[in-house]
Protein backbone atom coordinates (compact mmCIF):
# COMPACT_ATOMS: atom_id res chain seq x y z
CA UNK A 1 87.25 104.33 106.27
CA UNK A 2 87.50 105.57 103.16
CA UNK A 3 85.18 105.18 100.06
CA UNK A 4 83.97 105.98 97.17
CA UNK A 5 79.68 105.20 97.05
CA UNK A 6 77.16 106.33 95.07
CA UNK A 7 73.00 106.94 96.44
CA UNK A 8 71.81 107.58 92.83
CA UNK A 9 72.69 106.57 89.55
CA UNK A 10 73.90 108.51 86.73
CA UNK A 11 77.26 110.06 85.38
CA UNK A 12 80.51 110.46 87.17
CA UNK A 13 79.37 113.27 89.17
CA UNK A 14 77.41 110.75 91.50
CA UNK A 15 80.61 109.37 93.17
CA UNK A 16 81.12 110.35 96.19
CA UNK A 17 84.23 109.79 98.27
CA UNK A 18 84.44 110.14 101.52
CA UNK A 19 84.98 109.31 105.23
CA UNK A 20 82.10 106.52 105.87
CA UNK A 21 81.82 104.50 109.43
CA UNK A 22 83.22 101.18 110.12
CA UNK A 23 81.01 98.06 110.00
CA UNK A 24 81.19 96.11 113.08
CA UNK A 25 82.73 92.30 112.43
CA UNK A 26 79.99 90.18 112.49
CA UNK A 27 79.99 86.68 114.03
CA UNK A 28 80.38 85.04 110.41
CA UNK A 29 82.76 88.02 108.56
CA UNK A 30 86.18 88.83 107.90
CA UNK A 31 87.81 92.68 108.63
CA UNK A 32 90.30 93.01 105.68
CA UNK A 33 93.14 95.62 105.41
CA UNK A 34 92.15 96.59 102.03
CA UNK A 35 95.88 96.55 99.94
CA UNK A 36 94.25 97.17 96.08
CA UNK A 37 90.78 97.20 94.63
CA UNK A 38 89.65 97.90 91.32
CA UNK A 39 86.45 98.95 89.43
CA UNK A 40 85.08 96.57 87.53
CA UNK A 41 82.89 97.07 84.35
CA UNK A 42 79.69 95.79 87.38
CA UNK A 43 80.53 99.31 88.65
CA UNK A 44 80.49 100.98 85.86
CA UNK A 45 76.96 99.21 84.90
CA UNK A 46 75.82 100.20 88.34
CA UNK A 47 76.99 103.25 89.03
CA UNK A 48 75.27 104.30 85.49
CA UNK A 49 71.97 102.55 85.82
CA UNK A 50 72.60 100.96 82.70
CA UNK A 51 72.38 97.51 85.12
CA UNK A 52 68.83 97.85 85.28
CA UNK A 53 68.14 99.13 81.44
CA UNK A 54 69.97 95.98 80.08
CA UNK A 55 69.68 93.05 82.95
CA UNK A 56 66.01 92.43 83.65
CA UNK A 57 67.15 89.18 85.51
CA UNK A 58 70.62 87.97 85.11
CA UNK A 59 71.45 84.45 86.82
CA UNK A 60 73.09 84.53 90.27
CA UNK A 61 73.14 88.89 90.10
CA UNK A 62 70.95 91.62 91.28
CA UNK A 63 71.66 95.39 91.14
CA UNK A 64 73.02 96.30 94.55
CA UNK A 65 70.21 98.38 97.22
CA UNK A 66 71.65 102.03 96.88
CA UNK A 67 73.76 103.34 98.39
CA UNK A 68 76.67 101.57 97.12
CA UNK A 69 80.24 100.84 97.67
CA UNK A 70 82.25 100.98 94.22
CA UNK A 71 85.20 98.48 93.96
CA UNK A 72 84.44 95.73 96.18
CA UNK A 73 86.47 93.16 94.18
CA UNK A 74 90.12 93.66 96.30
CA UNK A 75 92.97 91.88 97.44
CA UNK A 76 94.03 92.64 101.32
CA UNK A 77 94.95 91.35 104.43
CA UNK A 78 92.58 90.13 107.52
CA UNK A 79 92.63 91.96 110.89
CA UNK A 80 89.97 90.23 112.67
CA UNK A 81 87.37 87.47 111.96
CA UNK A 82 84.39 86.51 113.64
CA UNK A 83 83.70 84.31 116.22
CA UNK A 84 82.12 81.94 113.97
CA UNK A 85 85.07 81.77 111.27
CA UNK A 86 87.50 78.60 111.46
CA UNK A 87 89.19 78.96 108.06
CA UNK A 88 90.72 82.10 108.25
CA UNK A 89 92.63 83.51 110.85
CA UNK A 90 94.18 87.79 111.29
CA UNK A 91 97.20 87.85 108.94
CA UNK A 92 95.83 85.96 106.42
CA UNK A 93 96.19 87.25 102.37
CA UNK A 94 92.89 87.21 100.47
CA UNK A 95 91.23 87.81 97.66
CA UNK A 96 87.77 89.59 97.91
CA UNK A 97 85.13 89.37 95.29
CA UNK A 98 81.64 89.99 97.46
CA UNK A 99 78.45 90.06 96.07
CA UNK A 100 76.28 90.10 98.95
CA UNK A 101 73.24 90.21 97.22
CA UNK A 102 73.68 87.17 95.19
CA UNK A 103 72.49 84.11 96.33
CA UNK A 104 75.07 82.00 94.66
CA UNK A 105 77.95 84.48 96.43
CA UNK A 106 78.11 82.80 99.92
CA UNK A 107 78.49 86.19 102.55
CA UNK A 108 79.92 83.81 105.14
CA UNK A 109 83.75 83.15 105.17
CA UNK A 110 83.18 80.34 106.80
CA UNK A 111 82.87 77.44 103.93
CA UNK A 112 84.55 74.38 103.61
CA UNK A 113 85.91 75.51 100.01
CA UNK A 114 86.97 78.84 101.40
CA UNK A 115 90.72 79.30 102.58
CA UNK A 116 93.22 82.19 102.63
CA UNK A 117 95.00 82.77 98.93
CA UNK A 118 98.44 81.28 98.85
């Protein structure tokens, strides 16, 4: 797939983009054709280091482990789920904003309160 990451922080010459291996589809996650993504000013922090300079603790989010995968938040539709995932199904339109690293951010797609965007 391709991506843009970064394994250090600092100006825009730390993205890197590039061909990066598929993750296998865990029992509990969702494989989503990626349609748009964005960067979002969390990327910008990140990517920076300016996250850890001005957010000593910031409820429900953590700097992500390096390396990184900028724009995350994305729209797309699933190709395969999990064995474990009942509310989504392949063909499905969603709306991604992951933050795996924050305890409040379920990673599971399987929640009650989780269903495919209308």
């Amino acid at each position: 797939m391709k991506a843009v990451r970064i394994f250090e922080c600092g100006d825009t010459s730390v993205l890197e983009y590039g061909d990066y291996p598929m993750q296998e589809v865990g029992p509990a996650d969702l494989l989503v054709r990626v349609l748009a993504s964005l960067v979002s000013r969390w990327d910008v922090l990140y990517r920076g280091g300016t996250w850890r300079k001005i957010h000593k603790e910031y409820p429900g989010r953590r700097m992500f482990a390096l390396p990184m995968q900028l724009r995350r938040d994305c729209v797309g539709v699933v190709g395969a789920v999990g064995a474990a995932v009942r509310h989504f199904k392949a063909g499905d339109h969603v709306v991604g904003l992951p933050h795996p690293e924050n305890p409040n951010c379920p990673s599971t797609a399987d929640l009650p309160g989780c269903r495919p965007a209308a």
